[in-house]
Protein backbone atom coordinates (compact mmCIF):
# COMPACT_ATOMS: atom_id res chain seq x y z
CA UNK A 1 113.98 131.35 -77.01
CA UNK A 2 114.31 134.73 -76.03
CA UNK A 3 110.96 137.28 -75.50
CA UNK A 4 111.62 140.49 -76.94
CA UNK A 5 114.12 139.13 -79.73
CA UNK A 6 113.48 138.62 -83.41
CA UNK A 7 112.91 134.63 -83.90
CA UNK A 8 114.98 132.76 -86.69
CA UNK A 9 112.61 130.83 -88.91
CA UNK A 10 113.11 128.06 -87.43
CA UNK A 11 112.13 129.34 -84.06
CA UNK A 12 108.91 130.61 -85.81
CA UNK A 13 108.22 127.29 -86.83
CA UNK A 14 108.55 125.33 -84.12
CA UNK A 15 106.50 128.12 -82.09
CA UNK A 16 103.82 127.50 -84.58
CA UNK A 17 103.74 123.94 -83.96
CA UNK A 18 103.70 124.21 -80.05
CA UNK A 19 100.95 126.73 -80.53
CA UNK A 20 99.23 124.50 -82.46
CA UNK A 21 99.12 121.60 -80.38
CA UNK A 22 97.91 123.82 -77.46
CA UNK A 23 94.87 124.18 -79.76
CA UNK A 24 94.49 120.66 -80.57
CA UNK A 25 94.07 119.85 -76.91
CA UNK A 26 92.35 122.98 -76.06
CA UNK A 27 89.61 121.64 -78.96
CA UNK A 28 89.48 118.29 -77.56
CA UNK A 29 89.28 119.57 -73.76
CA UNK A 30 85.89 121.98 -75.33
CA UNK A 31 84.74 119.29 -77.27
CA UNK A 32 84.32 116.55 -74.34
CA UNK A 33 81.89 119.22 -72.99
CA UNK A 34 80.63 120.24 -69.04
CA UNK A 35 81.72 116.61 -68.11
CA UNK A 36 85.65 117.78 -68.55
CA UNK A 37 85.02 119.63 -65.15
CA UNK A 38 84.60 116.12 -63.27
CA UNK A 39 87.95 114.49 -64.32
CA UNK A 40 90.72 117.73 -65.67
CA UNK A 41 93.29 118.96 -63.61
CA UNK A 42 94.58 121.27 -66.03
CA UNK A 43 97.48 121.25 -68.47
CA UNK A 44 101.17 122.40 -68.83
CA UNK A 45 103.12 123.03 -72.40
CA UNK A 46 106.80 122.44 -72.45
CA UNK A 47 108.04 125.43 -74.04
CA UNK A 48 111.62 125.07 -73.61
CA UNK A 49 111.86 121.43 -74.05
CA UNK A 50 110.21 119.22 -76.90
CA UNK A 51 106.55 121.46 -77.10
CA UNK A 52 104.90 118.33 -75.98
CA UNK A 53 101.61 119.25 -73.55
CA UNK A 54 101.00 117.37 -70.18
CA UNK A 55 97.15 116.88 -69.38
CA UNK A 56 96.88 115.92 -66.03
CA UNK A 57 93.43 113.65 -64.72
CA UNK A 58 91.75 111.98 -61.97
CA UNK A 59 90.16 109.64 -64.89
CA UNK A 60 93.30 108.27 -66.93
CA UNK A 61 91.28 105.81 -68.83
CA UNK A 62 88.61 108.30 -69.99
CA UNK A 63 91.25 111.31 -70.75
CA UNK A 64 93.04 108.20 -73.30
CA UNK A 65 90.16 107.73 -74.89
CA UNK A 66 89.14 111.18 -74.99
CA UNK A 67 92.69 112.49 -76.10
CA UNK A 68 92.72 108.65 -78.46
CA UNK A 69 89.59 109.63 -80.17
CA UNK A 70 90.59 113.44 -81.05
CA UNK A 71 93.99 112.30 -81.74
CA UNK A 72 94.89 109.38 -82.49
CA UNK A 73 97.12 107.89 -85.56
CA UNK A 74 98.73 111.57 -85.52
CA UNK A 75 102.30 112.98 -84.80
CA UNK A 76 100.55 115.11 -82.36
CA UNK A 77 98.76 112.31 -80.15
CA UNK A 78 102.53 111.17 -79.17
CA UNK A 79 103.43 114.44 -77.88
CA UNK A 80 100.46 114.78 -75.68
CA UNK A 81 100.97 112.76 -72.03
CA UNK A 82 98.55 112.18 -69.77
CA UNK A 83 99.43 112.06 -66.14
CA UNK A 84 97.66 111.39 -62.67
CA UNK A 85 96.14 114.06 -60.56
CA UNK A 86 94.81 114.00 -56.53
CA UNK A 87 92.10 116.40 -57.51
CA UNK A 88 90.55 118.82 -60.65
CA UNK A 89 90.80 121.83 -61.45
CA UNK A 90 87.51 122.45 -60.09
CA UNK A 91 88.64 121.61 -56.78
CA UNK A 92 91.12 123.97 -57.01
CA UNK A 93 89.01 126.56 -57.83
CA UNK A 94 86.98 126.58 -54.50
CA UNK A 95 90.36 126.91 -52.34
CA UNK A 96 91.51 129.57 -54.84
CA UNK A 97 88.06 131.96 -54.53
CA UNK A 98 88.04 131.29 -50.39
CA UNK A 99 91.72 132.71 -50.36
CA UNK A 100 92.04 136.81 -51.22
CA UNK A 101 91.22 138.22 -48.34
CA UNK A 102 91.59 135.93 -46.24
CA UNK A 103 94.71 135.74 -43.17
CA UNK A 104 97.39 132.35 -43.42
CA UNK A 105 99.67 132.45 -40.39
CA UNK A 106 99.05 136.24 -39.77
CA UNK A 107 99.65 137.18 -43.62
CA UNK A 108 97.13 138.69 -45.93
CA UNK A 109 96.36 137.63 -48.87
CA UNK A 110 95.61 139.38 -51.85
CA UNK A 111 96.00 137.07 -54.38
CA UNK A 112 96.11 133.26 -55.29
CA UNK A 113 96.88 130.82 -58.27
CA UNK A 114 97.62 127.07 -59.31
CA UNK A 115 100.49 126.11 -60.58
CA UNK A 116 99.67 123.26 -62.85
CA UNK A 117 102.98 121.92 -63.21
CA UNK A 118 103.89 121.51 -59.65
CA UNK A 119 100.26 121.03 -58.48
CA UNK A 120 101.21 123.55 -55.93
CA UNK A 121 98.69 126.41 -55.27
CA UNK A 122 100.50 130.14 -54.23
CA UNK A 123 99.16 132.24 -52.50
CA UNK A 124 100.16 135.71 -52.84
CA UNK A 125 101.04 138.32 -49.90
CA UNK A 126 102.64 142.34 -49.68
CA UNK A 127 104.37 141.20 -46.57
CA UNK A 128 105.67 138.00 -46.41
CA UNK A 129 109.17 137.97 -45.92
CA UNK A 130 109.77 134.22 -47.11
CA UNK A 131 108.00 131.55 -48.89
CA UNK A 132 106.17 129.22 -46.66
CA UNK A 133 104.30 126.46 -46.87
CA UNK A 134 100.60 126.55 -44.88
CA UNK A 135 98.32 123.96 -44.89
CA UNK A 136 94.38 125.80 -45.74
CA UNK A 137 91.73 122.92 -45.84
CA UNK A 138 93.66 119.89 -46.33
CA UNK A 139 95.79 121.73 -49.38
CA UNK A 140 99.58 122.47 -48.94
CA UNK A 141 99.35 126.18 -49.80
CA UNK A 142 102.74 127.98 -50.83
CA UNK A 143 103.09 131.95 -49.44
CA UNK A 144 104.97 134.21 -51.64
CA UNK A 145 105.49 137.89 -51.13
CA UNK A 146 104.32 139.91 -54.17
CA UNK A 147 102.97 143.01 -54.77
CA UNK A 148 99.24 143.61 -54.65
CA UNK A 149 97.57 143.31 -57.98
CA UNK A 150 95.44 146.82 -59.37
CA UNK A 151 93.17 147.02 -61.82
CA UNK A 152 94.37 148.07 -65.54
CA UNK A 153 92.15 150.85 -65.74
CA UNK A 154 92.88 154.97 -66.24
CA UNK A 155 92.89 157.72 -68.17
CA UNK A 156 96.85 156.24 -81.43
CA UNK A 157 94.11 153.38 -81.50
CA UNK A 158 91.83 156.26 -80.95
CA UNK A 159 90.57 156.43 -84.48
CA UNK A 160 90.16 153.00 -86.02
CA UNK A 161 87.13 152.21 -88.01
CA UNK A 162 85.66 149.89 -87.64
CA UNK A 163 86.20 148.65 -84.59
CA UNK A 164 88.94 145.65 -84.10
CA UNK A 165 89.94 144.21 -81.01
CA UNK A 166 92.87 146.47 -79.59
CA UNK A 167 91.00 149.80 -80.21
CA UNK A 168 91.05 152.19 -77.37
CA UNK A 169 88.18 153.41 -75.88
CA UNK A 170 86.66 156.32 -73.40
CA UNK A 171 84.31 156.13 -70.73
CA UNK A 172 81.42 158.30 -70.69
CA UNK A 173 83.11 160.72 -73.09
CA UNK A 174 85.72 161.39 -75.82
CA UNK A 175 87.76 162.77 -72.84
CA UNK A 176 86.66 159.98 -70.04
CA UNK A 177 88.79 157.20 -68.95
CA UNK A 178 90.50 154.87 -71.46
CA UNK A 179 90.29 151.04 -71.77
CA UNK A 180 90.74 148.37 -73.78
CA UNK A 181 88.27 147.14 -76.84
CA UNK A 182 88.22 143.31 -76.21
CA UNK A 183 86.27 141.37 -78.35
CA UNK A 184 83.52 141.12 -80.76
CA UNK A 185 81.10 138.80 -79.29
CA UNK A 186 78.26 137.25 -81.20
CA UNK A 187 74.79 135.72 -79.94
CA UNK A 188 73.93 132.44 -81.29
CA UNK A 189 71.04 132.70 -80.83
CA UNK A 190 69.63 135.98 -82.22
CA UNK A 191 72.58 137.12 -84.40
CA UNK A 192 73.51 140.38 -82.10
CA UNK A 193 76.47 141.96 -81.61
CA UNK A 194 78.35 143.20 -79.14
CA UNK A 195 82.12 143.63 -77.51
CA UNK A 196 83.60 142.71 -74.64
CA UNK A 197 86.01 144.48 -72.17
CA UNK A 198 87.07 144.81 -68.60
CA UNK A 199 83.88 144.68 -66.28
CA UNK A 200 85.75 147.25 -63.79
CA UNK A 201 86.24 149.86 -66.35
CA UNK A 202 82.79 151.55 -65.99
CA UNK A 203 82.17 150.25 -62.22
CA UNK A 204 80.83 152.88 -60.59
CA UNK A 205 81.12 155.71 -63.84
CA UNK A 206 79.36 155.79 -66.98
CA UNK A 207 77.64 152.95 -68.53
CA UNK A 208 78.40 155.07 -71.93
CA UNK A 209 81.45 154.30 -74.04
CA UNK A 210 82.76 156.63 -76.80
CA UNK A 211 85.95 156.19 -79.45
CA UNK A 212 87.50 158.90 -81.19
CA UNK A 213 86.71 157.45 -84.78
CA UNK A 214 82.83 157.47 -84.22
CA UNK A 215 82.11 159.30 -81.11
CA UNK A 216 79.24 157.34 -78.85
CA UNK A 217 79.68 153.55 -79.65
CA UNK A 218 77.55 152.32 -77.28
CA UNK A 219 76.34 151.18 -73.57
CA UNK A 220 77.17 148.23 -70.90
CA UNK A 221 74.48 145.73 -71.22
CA UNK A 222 75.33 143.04 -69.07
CA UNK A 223 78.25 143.81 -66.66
CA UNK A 224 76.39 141.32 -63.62
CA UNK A 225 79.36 139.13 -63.36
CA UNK A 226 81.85 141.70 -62.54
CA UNK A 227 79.42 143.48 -59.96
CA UNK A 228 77.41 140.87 -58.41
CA UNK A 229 79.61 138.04 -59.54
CA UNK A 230 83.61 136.87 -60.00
CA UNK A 231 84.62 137.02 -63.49
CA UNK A 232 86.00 141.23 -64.61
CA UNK A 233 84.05 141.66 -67.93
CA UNK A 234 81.18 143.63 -69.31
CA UNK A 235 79.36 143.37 -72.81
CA UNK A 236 78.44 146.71 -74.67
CA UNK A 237 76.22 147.43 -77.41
CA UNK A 238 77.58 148.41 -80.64
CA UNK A 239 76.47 148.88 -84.71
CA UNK A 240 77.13 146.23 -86.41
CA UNK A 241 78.21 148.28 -89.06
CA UNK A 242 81.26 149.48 -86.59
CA UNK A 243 82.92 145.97 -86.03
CA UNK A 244 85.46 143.89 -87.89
CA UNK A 245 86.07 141.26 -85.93
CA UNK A 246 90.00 142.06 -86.75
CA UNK A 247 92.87 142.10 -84.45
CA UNK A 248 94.11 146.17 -84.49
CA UNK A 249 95.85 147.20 -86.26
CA UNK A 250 95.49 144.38 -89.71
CA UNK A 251 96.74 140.97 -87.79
CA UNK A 252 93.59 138.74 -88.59
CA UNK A 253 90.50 137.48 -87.12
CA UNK A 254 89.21 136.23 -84.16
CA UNK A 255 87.76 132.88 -84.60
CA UNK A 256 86.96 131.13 -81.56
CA UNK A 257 87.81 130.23 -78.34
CA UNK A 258 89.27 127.83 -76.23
CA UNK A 259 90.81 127.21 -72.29
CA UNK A 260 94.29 128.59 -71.31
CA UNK A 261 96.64 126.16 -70.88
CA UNK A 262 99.96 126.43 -69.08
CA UNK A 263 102.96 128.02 -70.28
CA UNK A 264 101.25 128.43 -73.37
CA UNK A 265 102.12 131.39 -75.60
CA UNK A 266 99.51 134.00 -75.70
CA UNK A 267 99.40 137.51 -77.14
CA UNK A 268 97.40 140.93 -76.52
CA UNK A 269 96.55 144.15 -78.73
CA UNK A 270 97.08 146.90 -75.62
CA UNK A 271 95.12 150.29 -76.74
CA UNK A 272 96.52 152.60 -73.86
CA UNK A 273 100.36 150.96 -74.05
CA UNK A 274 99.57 151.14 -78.09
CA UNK A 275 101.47 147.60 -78.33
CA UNK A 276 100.84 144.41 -79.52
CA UNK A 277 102.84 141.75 -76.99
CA UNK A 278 103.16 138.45 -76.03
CA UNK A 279 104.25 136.55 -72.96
CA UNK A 280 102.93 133.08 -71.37
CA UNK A 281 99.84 131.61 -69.43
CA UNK A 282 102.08 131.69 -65.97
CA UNK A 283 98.09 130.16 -64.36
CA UNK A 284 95.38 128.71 -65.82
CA UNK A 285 93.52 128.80 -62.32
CA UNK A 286 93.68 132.00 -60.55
CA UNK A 287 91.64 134.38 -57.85
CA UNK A 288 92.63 137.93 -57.20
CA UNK A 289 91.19 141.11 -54.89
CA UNK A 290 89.48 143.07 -57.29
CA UNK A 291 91.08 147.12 -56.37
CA UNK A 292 87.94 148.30 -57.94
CA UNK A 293 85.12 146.87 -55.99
CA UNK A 294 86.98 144.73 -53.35
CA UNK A 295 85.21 141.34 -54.54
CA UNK A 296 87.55 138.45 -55.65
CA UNK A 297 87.54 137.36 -58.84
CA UNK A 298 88.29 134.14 -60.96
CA UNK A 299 90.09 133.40 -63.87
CA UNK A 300 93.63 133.30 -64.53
CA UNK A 301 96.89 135.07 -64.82
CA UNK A 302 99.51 135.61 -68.25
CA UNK A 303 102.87 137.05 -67.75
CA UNK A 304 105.50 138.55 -70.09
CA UNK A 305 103.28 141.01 -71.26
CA UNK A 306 103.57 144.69 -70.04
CA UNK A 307 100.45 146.73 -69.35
CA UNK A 308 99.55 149.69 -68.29
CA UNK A 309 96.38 151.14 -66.91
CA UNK A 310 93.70 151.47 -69.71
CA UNK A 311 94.91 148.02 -71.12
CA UNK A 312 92.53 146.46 -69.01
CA UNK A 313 89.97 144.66 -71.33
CA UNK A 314 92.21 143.71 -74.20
CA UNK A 315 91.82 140.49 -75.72
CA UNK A 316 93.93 137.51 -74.59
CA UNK A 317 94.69 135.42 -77.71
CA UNK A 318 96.61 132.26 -79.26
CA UNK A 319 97.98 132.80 -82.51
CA UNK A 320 96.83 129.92 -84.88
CA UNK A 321 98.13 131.03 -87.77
CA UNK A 322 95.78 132.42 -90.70
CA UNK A 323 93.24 133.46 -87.12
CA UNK A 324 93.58 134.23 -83.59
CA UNK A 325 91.55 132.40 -80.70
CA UNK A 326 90.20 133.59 -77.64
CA UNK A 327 91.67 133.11 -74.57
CA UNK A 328 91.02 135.44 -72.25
CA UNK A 329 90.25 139.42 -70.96
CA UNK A 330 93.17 141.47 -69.20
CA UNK A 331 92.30 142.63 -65.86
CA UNK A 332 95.32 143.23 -63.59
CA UNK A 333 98.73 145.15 -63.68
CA UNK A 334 99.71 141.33 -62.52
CA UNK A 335 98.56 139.80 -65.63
CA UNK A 336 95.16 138.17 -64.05
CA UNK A 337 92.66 137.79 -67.21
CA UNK A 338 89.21 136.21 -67.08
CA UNK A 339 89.19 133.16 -68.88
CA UNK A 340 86.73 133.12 -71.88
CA UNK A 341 85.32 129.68 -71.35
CA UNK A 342 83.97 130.62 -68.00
CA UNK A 343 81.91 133.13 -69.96
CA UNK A 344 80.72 132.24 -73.18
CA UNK A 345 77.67 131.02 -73.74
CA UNK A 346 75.71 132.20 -75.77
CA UNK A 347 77.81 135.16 -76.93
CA UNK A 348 81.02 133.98 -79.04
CA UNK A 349 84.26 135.63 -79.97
CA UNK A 350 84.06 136.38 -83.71
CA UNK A 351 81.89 138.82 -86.17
């Protein structure tokens, strides 16, 4: 299957049933709750082969029963195998944040993923003139040369009402700097809403954000993780009257959310590219240099869609059909997104 050319039915279909066993096991990984984090080492699709998805464990026996329980008696269960893993994802995760920035056999580092498939974590360099294998803390760590990732943010979508994920926006004025309108995020708890986008987009500028079809929208309330923390995403106040909860410019809802899983399709509404795309998750574990305020951040990384700056903060999605789900938020001209399950609770994708 070709990106970029128009799918025969029969390609749609069978992309609609890959996509919807990525969401099967996505549900089931959500649904075993914080206890997931002790035993999964991630997950891999087969795109070009049968569409069957790989879940790789430290715990076989409880990731059966787990996968047995969700699945079981269906065609689905079959396609999902469960292999053996030396350590989680979690594990990963500390190597990955400790890397950016930091020098492996005289090369910087500026960025740093997992490759699920290959359990092999890459680190990412401007001047490496080879790939070479390091070892960093008891992990075999793979340098590639690449170059350094910068934040999606700049400088029509500029008169949508109400407000659907995709929109473009402007930073503190119709004139200001141009991102991405994320998602509508609601609180469980009290009802509120809000949206999300890029955290780096009003670092250092306006806390204001304006949009061409109803001037002033709102203001950052919570952009902590992004300036004290490691995830790239703020929340801003907003009417409710002035959300949809749609996909720009009429492609559905956003329902939900769920993890990224490897080689998994996933699409994004881009306001300042004014496309709608799709590509793969190329990382479900990922840490990158932030250009914006130098910290490193977490998440993960697509690839196969094309950005530009003022993208950043577009949603990440899955397609499932009638609804879209939540994946992630675009950062980086390298396709780094933070993953929506690292920042959930209690505000939820969805109007």
């Amino acid at each position: 299957m070709d990106w970029g050319v128009p799918l025969t039915d029969e390609e749609a279909s069978q992309l609609h049933a890959r996509s919807q066993l990525g969401g099967l096991v996505a549900e089931a990984l959500a649904e075993s709750g914080p206890e997931v984090h002790s035993w999964y080492g991630g997950s891999w699709l087969d795109q070009s082969g049968d569409g069957s998805v790989t879940v790789y464990s430290t715990d076989i026996a409880r990731t059966e029963r787990l996968f047995s329980d969700a699945l079981g008696g269906t065609d689905s269960h079959s396609r999902v195998e469960i292999e053996p893993a030396e350590y989680t994802l979690e594990d990963v995760e500390v190597i990955l944040n400790d890397l950016p920035g930091n020098r492996l056999s005289g090369y910087e580092i500026h960025s740093a993923e997992f490759d699920v498939r290959n359990r092999q974590i890459l680190a990412y360099s401007a001047t490496t003139p080879a790939k070479r294998s390091v070892d960093f803390r008891g992990f075999d760590v793979v340098v590639v040369e690449a170059d350094e990732p910068t934040d999606n943010a700049c400088l029509s979508r500029s008169n949508c009402t109400p407000l659907r994920s995709g929109a473009l926006i402007r930073n503190g004025s119709l004139s200001g700097a141009t991102c991405t309108y994320g998602f509508t995020v609601s609180n469980v708890n009290t009802g509120n809403k809000e949206f999300w986008t890029a955290g780096h987009c009003s670092f250092d500028r306006s806390d204001n954000w304006y949009h061409g079809g109803y001037g002033y929208i709102g203001a950052v309330t919570y952009d902590g993780d992004y300036t004290g923390g490691s995830k790239d995403y703020a929340r801003v106040s907003i009417a409710d009257s002035r959300v949809s909860g749609q996909v720009y410019p009429s492609r559905g809802p956003v329902n939900g959310w769920e993890w990224p899983i490897d080689n998994s399709t996933v699409c994004a509404s881009l306001a300042n590219t004014n496309s709608w795309d799709c590509g793969t998750v190329a990382a479900t574990a990922a840490t990158w240099t932030s250009s914006t305020n130098g910290r490193t951040m977490h998440g993960a990384r697509h690839s196969g869609i094309s950005t530009i700056g003022g993208d950043s903060g577009a949603g990440v999605v899955r397609n499932a059909g009638s609804y879209f789900v939540a994946v992630g938020v675009h950062n980086t001209s390298s396709g780094h997104f933070t993953r929506v399950n690292d920042v959930v609770n209690p505000w939820y994708p969805g109007s």
